[in-house]
N, C-alpha and C. Protein backbone atom coordinates (compact mmCIF):
# COMPACT_ATOMS: atom_id res chain seq x y z
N UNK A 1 84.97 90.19 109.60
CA UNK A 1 85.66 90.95 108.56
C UNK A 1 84.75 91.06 107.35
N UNK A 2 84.79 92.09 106.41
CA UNK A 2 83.27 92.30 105.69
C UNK A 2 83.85 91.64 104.03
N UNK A 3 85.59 91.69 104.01
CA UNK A 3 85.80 90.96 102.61
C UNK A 3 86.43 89.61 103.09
N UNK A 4 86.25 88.75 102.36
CA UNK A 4 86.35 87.64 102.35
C UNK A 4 86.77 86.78 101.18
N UNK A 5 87.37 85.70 101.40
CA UNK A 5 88.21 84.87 100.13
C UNK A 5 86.67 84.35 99.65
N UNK A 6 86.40 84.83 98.23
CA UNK A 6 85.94 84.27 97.48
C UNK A 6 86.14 82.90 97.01
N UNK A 7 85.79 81.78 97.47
CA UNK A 7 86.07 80.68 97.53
C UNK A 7 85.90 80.16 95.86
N UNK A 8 85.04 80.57 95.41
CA UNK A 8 84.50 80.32 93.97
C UNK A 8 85.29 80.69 93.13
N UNK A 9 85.68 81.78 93.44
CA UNK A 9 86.86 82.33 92.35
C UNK A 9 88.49 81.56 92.27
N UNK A 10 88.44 81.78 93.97
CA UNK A 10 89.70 80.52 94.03
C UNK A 10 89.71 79.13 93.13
N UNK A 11 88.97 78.58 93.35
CA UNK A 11 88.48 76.92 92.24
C UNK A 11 88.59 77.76 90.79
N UNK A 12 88.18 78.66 90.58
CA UNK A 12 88.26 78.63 88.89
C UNK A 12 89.72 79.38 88.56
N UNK A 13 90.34 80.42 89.66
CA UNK A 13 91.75 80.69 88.91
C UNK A 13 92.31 79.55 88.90
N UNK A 14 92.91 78.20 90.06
CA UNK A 14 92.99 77.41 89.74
C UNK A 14 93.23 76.16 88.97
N UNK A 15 91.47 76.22 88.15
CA UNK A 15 91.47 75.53 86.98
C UNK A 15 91.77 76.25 86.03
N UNK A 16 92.07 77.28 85.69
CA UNK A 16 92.69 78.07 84.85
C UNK A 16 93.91 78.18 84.75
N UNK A 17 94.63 78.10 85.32
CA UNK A 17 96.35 78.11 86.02
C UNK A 17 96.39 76.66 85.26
N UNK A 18 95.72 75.88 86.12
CA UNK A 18 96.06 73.94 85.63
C UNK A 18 95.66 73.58 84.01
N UNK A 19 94.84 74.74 83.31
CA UNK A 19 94.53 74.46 82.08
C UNK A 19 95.41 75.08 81.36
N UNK A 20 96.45 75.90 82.20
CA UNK A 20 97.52 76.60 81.08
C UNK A 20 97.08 78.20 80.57
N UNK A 21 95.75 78.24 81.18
CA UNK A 21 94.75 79.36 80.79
C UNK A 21 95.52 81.07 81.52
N UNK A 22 96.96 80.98 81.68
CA UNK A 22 97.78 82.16 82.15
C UNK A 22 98.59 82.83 81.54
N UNK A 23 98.73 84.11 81.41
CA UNK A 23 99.50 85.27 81.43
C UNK A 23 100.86 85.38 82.22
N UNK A 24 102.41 85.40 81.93
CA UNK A 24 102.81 85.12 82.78
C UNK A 24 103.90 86.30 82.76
N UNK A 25 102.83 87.37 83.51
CA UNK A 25 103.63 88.36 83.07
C UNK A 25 104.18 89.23 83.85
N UNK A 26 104.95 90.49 84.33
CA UNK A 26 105.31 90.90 85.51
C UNK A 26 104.35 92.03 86.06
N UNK A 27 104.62 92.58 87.42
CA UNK A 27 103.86 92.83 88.30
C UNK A 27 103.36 94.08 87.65
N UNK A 28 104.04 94.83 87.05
CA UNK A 28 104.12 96.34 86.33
C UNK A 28 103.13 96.45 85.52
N UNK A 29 103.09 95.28 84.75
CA UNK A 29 102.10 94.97 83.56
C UNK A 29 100.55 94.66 83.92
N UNK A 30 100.30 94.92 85.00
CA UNK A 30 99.02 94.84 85.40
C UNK A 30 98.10 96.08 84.99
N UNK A 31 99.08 97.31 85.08
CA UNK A 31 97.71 98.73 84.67
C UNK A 31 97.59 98.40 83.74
N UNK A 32 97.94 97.88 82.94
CA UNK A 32 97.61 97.93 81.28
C UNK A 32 96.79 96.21 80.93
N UNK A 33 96.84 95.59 81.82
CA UNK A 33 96.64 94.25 81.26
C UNK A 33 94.86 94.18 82.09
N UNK A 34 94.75 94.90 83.11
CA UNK A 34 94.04 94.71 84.31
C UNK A 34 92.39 95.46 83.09
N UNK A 35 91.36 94.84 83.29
CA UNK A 35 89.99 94.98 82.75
C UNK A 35 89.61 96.80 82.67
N UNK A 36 89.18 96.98 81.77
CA UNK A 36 88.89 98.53 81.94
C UNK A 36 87.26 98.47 82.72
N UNK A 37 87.18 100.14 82.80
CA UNK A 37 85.30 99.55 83.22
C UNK A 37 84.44 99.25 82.44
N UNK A 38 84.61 99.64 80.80
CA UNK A 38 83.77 99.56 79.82
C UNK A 38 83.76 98.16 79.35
N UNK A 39 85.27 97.40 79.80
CA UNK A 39 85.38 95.99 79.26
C UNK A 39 84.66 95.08 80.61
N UNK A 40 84.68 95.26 81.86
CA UNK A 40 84.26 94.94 82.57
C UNK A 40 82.16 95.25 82.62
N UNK A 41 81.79 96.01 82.25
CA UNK A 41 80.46 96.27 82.02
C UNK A 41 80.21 95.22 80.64
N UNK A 42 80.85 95.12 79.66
CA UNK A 42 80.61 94.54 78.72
C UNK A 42 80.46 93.19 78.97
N UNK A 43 81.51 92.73 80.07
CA UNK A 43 81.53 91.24 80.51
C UNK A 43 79.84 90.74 81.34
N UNK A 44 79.93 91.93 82.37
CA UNK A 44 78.76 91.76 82.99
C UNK A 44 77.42 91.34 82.41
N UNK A 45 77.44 91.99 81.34
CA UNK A 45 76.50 92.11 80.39
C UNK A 45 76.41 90.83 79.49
N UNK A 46 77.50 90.21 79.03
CA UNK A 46 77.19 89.17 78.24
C UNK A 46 77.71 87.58 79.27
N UNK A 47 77.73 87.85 80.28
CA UNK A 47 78.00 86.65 81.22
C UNK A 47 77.44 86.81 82.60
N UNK A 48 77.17 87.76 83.21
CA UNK A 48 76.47 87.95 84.43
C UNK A 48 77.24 87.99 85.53
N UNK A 49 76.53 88.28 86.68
CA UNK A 49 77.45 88.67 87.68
C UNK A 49 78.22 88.01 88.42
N UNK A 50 77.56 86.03 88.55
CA UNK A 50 77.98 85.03 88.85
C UNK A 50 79.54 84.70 88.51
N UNK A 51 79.30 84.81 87.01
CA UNK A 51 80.86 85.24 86.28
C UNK A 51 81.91 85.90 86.45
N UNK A 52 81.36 86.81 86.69
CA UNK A 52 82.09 88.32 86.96
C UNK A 52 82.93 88.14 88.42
N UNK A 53 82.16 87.36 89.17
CA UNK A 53 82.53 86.97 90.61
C UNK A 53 83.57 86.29 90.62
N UNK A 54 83.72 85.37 89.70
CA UNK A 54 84.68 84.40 89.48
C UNK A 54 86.18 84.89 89.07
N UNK A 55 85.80 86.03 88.47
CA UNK A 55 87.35 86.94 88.89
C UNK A 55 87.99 87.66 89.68
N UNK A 56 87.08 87.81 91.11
CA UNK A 56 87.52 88.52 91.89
C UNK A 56 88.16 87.59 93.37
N UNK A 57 89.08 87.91 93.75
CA UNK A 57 89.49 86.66 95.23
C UNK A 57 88.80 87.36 96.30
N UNK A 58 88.10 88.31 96.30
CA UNK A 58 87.58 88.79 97.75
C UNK A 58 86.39 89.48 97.08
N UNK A 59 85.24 89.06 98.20
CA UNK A 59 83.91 89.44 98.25
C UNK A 59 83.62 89.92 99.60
N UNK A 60 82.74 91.22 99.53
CA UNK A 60 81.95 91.51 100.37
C UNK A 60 80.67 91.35 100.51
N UNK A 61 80.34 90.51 101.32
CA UNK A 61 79.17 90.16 101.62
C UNK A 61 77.92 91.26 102.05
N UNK A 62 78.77 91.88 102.27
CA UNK A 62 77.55 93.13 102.63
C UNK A 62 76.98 94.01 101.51
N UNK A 63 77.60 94.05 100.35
CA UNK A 63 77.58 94.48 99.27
C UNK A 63 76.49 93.69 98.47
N UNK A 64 75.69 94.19 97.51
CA UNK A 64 74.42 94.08 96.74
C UNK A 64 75.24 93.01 96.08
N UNK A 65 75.37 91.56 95.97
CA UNK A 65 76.28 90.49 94.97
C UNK A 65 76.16 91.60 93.37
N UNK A 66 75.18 92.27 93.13
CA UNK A 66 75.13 92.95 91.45
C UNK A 66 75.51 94.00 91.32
N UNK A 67 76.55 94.27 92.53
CA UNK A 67 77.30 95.43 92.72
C UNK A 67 78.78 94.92 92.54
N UNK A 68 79.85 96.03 91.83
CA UNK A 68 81.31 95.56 91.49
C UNK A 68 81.59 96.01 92.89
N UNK A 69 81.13 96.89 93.60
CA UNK A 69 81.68 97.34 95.17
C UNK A 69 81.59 95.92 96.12
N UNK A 70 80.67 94.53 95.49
CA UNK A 70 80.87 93.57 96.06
C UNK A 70 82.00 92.75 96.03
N UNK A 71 82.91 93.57 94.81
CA UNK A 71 84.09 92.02 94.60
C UNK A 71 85.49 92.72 94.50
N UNK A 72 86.86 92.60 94.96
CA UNK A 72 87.76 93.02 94.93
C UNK A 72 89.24 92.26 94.67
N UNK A 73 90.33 92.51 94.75
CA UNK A 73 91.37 91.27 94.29
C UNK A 73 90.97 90.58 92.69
N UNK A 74 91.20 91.57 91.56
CA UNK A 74 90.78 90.91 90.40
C UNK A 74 92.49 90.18 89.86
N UNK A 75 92.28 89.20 89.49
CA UNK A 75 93.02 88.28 89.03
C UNK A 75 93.34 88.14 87.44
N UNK A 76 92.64 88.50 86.80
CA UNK A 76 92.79 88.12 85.19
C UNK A 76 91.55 89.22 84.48
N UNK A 77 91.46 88.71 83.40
CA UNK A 77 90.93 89.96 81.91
C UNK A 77 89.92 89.11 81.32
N UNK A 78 89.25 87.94 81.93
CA UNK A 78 88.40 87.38 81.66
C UNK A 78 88.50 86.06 80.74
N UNK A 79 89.45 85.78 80.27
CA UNK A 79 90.17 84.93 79.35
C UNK A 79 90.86 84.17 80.09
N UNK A 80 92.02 84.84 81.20
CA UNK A 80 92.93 84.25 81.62
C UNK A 80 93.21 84.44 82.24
N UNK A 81 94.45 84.44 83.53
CA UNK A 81 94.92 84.52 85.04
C UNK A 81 95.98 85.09 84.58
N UNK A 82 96.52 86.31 84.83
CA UNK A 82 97.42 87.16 85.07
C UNK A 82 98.29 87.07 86.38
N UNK A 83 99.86 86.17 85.65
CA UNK A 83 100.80 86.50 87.04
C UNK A 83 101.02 87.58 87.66
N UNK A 84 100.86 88.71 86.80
CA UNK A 84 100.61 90.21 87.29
C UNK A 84 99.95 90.82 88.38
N UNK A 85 97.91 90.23 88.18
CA UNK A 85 97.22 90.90 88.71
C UNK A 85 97.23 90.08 89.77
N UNK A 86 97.78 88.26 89.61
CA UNK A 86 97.92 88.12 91.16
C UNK A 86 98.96 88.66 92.38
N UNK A 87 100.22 89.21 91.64
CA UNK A 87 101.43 89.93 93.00
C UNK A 87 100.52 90.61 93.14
N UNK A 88 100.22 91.79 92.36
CA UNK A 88 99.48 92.75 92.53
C UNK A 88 98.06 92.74 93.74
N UNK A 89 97.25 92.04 93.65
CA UNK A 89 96.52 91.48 94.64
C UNK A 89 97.04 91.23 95.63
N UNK A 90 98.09 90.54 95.44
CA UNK A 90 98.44 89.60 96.98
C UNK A 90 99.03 90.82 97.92
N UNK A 91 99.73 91.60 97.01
CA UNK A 91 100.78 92.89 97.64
C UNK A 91 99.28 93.47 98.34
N UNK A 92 98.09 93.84 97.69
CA UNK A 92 96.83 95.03 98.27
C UNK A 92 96.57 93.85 99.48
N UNK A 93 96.30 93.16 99.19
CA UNK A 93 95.21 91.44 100.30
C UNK A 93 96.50 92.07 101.41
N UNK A 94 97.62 91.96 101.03
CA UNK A 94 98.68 91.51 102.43
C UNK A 94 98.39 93.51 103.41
N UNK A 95 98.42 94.29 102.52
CA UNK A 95 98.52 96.09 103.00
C UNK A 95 97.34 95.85 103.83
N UNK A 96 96.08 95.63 103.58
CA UNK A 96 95.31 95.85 103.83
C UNK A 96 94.93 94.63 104.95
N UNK A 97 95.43 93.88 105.70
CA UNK A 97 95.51 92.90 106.34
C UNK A 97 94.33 91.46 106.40
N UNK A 98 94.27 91.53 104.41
CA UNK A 98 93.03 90.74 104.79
C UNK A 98 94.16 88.97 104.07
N UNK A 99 94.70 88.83 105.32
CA UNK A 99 95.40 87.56 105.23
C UNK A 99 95.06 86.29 104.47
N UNK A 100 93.79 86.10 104.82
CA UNK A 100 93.23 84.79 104.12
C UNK A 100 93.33 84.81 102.62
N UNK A 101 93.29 85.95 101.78
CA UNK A 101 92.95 86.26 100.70
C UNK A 101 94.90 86.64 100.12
N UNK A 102 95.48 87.17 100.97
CA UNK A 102 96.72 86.92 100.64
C UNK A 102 97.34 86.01 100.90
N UNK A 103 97.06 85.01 101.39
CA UNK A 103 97.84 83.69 101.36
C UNK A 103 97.17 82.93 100.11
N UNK A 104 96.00 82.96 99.95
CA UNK A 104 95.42 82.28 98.43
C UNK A 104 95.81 82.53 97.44
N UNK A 105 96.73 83.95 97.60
CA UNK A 105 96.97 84.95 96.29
C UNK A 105 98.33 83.73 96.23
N UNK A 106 99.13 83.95 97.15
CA UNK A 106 100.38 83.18 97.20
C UNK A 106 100.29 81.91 96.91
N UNK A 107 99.47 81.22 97.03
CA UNK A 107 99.51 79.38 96.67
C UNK A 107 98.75 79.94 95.19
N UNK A 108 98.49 80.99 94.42
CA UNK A 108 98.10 80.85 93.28
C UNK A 108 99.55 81.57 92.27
N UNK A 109 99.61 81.93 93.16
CA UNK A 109 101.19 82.53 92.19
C UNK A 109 102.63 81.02 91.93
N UNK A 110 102.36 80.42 93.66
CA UNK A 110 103.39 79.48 93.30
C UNK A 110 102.60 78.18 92.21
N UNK A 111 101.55 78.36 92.22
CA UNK A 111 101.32 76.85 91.02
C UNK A 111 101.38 77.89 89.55
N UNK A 112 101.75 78.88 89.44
CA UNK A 112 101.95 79.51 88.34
C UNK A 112 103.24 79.30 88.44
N UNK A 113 104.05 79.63 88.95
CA UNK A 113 105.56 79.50 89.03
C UNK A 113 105.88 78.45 88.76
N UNK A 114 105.16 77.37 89.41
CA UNK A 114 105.55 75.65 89.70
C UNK A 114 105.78 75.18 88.05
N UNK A 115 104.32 75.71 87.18
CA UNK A 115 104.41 75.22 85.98
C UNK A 115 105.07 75.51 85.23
N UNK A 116 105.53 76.63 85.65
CA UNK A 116 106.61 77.42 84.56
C UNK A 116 108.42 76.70 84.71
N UNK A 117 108.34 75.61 86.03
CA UNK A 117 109.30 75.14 86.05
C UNK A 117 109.36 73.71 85.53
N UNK A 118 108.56 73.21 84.76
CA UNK A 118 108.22 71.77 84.35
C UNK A 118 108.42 72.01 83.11
């Protein structure tokens, strides 16, 4: 399969979720909350692509890594983890039958949920 769970990104939404570092907002609110390209070039630019990776839950390996056509399933706005952009993800990961990456979406939505019940 050519996309794949970004394993790297998984560990840092994660620690982001566990640092409180979330958005907890509904699914709708993603066009507007979700990175533009000019804010996303800007990121690239002052953090690199390594970074940049770290927001996406699925990578294609076949893709140039310094290409955005390498990374897909974006999660947050660079600051923070969006409960939004993860349904949102998990809903595309599940259409598109790339399972592994929608079940990660789902154990990242319920430790968002989880905390919101403590």
């Amino acid at each position: 399969m050519a996309i794949q769970l970004n394993q790297p990104a998984l560990r840092h939404a994660r620690a982001l979720i566990r640092q409180g570092k979330v958005v907890r907002d509904e699914r709708d609110d993603w066009s507007e909350a979700a990175p533009t390209a000019d804010e996303e070039n800007a990121f690239i630019e002052r953090e690199g692509w390594t970074e940049f990776s770290h927001w996406h839950l699925g990578i294609d390996r076949r893709e140039d890594p310094e290409t955005k056509g390498a990374y897909s399933f974006p999660v947050g706005d660079f600051r923070r983890v969006h409960r939004a952009g993860v349904i949102s993800a998990e809903s595309r990961a599940g259409q598109y039958d790339h399972y592994e990456i929608r079940d990660a979406l789902k154990a990242l939505l319920r430790l968002i949920d989880e905390d919101d019940e403590k």
